[in-house]
C-alpha atoms as a PDB file:
ATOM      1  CA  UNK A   1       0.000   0.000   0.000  1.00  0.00           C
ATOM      2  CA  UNK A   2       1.252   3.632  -1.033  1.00  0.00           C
ATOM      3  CA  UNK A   3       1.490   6.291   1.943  1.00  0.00           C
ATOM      4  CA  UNK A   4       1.859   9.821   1.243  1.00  0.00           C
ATOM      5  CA  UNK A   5       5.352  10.981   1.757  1.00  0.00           C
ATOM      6  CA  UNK A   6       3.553  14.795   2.441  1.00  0.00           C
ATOM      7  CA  UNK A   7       0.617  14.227   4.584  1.00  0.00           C
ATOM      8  CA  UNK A   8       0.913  10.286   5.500  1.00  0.00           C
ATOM      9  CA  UNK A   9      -2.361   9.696   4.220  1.00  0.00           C
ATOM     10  CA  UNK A  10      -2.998   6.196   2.263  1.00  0.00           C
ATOM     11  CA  UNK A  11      -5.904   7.248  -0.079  1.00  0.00           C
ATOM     12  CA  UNK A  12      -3.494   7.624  -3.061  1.00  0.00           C
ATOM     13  CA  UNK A  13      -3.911   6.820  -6.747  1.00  0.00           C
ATOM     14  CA  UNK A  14      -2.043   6.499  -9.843  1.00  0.00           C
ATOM     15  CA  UNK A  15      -1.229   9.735 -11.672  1.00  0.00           C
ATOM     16  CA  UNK A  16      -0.608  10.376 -15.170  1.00  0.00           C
ATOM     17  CA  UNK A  17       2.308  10.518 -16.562  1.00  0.00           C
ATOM     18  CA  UNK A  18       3.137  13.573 -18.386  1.00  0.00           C
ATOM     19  CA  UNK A  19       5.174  13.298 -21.815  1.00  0.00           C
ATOM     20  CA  UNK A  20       8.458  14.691 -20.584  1.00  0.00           C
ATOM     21  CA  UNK A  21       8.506  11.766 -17.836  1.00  0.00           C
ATOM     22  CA  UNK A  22       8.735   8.791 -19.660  1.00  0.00           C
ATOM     23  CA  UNK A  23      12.109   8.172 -19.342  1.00  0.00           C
ATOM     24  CA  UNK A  24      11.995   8.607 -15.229  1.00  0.00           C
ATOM     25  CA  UNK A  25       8.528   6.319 -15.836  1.00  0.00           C
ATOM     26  CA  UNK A  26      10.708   3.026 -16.762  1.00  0.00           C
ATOM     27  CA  UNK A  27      11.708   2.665 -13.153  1.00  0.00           C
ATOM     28  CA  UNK A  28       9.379   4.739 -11.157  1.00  0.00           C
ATOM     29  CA  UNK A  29       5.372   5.496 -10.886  1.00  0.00           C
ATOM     30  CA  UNK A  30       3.758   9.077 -10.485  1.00  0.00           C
ATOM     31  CA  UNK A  31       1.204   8.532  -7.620  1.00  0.00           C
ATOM     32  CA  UNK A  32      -1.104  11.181  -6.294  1.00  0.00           C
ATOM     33  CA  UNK A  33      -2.346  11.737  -2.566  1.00  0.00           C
ATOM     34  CA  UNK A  34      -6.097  12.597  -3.016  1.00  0.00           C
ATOM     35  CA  UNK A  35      -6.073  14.433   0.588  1.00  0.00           C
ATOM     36  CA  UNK A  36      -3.445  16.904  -0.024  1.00  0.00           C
ATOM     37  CA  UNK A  37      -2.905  16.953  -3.774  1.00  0.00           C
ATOM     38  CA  UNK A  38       0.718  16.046  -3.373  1.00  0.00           C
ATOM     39  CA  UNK A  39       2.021  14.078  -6.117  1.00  0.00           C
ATOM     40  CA  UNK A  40       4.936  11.767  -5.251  1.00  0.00           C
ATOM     41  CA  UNK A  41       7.400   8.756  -7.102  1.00  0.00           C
ATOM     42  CA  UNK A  42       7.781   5.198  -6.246  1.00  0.00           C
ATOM     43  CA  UNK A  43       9.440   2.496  -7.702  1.00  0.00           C
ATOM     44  CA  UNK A  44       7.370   0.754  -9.846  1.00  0.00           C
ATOM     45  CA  UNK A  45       6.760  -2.644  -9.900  1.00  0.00           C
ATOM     46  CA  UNK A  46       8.206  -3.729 -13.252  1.00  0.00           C
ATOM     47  CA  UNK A  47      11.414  -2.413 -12.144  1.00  0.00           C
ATOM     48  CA  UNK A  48      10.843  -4.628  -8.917  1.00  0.00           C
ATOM     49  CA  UNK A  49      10.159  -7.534 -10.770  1.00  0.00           C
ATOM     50  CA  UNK A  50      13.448  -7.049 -13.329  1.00  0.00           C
ATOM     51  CA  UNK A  51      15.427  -6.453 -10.645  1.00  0.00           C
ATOM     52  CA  UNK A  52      14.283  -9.830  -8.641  1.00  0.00           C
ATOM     53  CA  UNK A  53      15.183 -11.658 -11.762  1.00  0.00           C
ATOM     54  CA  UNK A  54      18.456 -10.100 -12.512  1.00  0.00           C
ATOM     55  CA  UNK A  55      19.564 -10.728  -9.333  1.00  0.00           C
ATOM     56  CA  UNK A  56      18.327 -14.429  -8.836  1.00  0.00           C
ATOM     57  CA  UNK A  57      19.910 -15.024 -12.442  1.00  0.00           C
ATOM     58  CA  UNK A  58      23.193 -13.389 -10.945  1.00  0.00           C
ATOM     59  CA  UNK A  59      23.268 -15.652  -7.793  1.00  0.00           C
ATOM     60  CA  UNK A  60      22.392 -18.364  -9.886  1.00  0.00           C
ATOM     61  CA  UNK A  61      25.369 -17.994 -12.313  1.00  0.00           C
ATOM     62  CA  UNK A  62      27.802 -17.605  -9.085  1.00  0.00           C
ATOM     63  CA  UNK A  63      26.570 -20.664  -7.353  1.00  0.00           C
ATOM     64  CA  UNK A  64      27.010 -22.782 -10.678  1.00  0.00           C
ATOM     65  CA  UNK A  65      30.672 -21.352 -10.994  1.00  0.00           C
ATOM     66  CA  UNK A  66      31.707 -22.411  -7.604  1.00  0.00           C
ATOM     67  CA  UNK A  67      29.999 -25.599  -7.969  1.00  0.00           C
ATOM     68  CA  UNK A  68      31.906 -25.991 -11.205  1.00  0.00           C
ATOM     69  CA  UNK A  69      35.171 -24.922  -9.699  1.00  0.00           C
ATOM     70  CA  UNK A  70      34.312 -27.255  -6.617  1.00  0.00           C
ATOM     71  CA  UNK A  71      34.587 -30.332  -8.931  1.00  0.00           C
ATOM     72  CA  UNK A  72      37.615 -32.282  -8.525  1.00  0.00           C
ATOM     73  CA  UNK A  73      40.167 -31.900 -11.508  1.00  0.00           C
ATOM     74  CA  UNK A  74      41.388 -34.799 -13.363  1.00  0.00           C
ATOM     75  CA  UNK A  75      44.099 -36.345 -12.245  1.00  0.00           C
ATOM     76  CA  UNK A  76      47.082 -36.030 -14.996  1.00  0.00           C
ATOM     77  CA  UNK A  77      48.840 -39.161 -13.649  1.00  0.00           C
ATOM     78  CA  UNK A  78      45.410 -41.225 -13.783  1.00  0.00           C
ATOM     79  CA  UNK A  79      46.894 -43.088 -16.959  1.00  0.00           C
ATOM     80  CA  UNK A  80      49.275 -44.839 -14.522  1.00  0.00           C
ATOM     81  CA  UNK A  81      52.351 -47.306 -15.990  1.00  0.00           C
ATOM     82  CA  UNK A  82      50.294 -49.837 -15.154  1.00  0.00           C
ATOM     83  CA  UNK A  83      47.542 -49.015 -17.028  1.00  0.00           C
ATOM     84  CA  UNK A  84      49.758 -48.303 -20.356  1.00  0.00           C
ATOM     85  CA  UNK A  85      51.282 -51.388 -19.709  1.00  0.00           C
ATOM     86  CA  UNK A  86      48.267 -53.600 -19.817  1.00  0.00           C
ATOM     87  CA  UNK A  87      47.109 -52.093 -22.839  1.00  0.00           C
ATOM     88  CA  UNK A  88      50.536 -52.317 -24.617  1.00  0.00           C
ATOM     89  CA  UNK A  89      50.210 -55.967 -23.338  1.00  0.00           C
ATOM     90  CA  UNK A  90      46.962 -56.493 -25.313  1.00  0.00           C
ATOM     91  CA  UNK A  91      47.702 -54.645 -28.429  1.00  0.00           C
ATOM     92  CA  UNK A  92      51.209 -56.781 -28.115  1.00  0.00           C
ATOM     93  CA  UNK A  93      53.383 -54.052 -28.326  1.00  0.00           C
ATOM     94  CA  UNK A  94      56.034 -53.276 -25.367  1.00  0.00           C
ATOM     95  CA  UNK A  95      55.904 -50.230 -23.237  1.00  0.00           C
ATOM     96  CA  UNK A  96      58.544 -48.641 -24.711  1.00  0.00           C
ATOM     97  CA  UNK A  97      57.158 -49.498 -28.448  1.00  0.00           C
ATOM     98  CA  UNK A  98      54.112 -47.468 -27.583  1.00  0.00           C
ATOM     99  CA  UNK A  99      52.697 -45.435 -30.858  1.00  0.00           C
ATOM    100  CA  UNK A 100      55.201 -47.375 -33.266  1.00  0.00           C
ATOM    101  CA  UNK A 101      53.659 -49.673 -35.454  1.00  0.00           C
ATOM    102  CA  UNK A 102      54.613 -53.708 -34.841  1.00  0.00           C
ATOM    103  CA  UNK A 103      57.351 -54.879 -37.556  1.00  0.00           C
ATOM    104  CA  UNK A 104      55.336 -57.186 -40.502  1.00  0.00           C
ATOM    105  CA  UNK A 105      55.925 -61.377 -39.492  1.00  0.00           C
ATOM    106  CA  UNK A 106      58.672 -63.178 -41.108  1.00  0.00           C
ATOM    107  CA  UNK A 107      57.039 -65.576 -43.576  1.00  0.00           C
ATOM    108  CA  UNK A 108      57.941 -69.322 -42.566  1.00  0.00           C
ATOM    109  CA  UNK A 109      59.052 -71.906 -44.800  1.00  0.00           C
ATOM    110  CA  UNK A 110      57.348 -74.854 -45.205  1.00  0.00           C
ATOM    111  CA  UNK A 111      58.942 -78.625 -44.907  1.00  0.00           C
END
């Protein structure tokens, strides 16, 4: 409910807004006391509403970046010897052979 800022009085309405106001009427609302006359500003309630969402989109955005950050990084030695081993194992290369292709088999002779 809108109070007077002049006499205190409640009985208030909306006032018009007068051509060189619009720019001042994006964020705030001409009001007018109907006791004393007085006419007064108040935020208006789009303006309320934009700023609720800009700010829940902003809180938002920084909770999902520290839950991102909170993550844990990969590990760079999680490709252990081991591990390269027992692949080089099944692709029958040696570890230290890794990324060279095998040499071509000898043919055999036959008796």
């Amino acid at each position: 409910m809108k109070i007077c800022p002049a006499c205190g009085n409640g009985d208030v309405r909306r006032s018009f807004v007068r051509p060189s106001e619009t720019k001042l009427h994006r964020i705030f609302s001409p009001y007018r006391c109907r006791a004393c006359r007085h006419r007064f500003w108040v935020v208006s309630q789009r303006a309320r509403t934009v700023a609720a969402i800009a700010c829940s989109a902003c809180a938002i955005g920084a909770i999902t970046i520290a839950v991102i950050k909170s993550l844990p990084k990969p590990n760079p030695g999680w490709d252990s010897e081991a591990a390269l081993a027992s692949r080089a194992a099944d692709a029958d290369v040696g570890p230290g052979e890794r990324g060279t292709r095998p040499a071509a088999a000898e043919p055999r002779e036959l008796r």
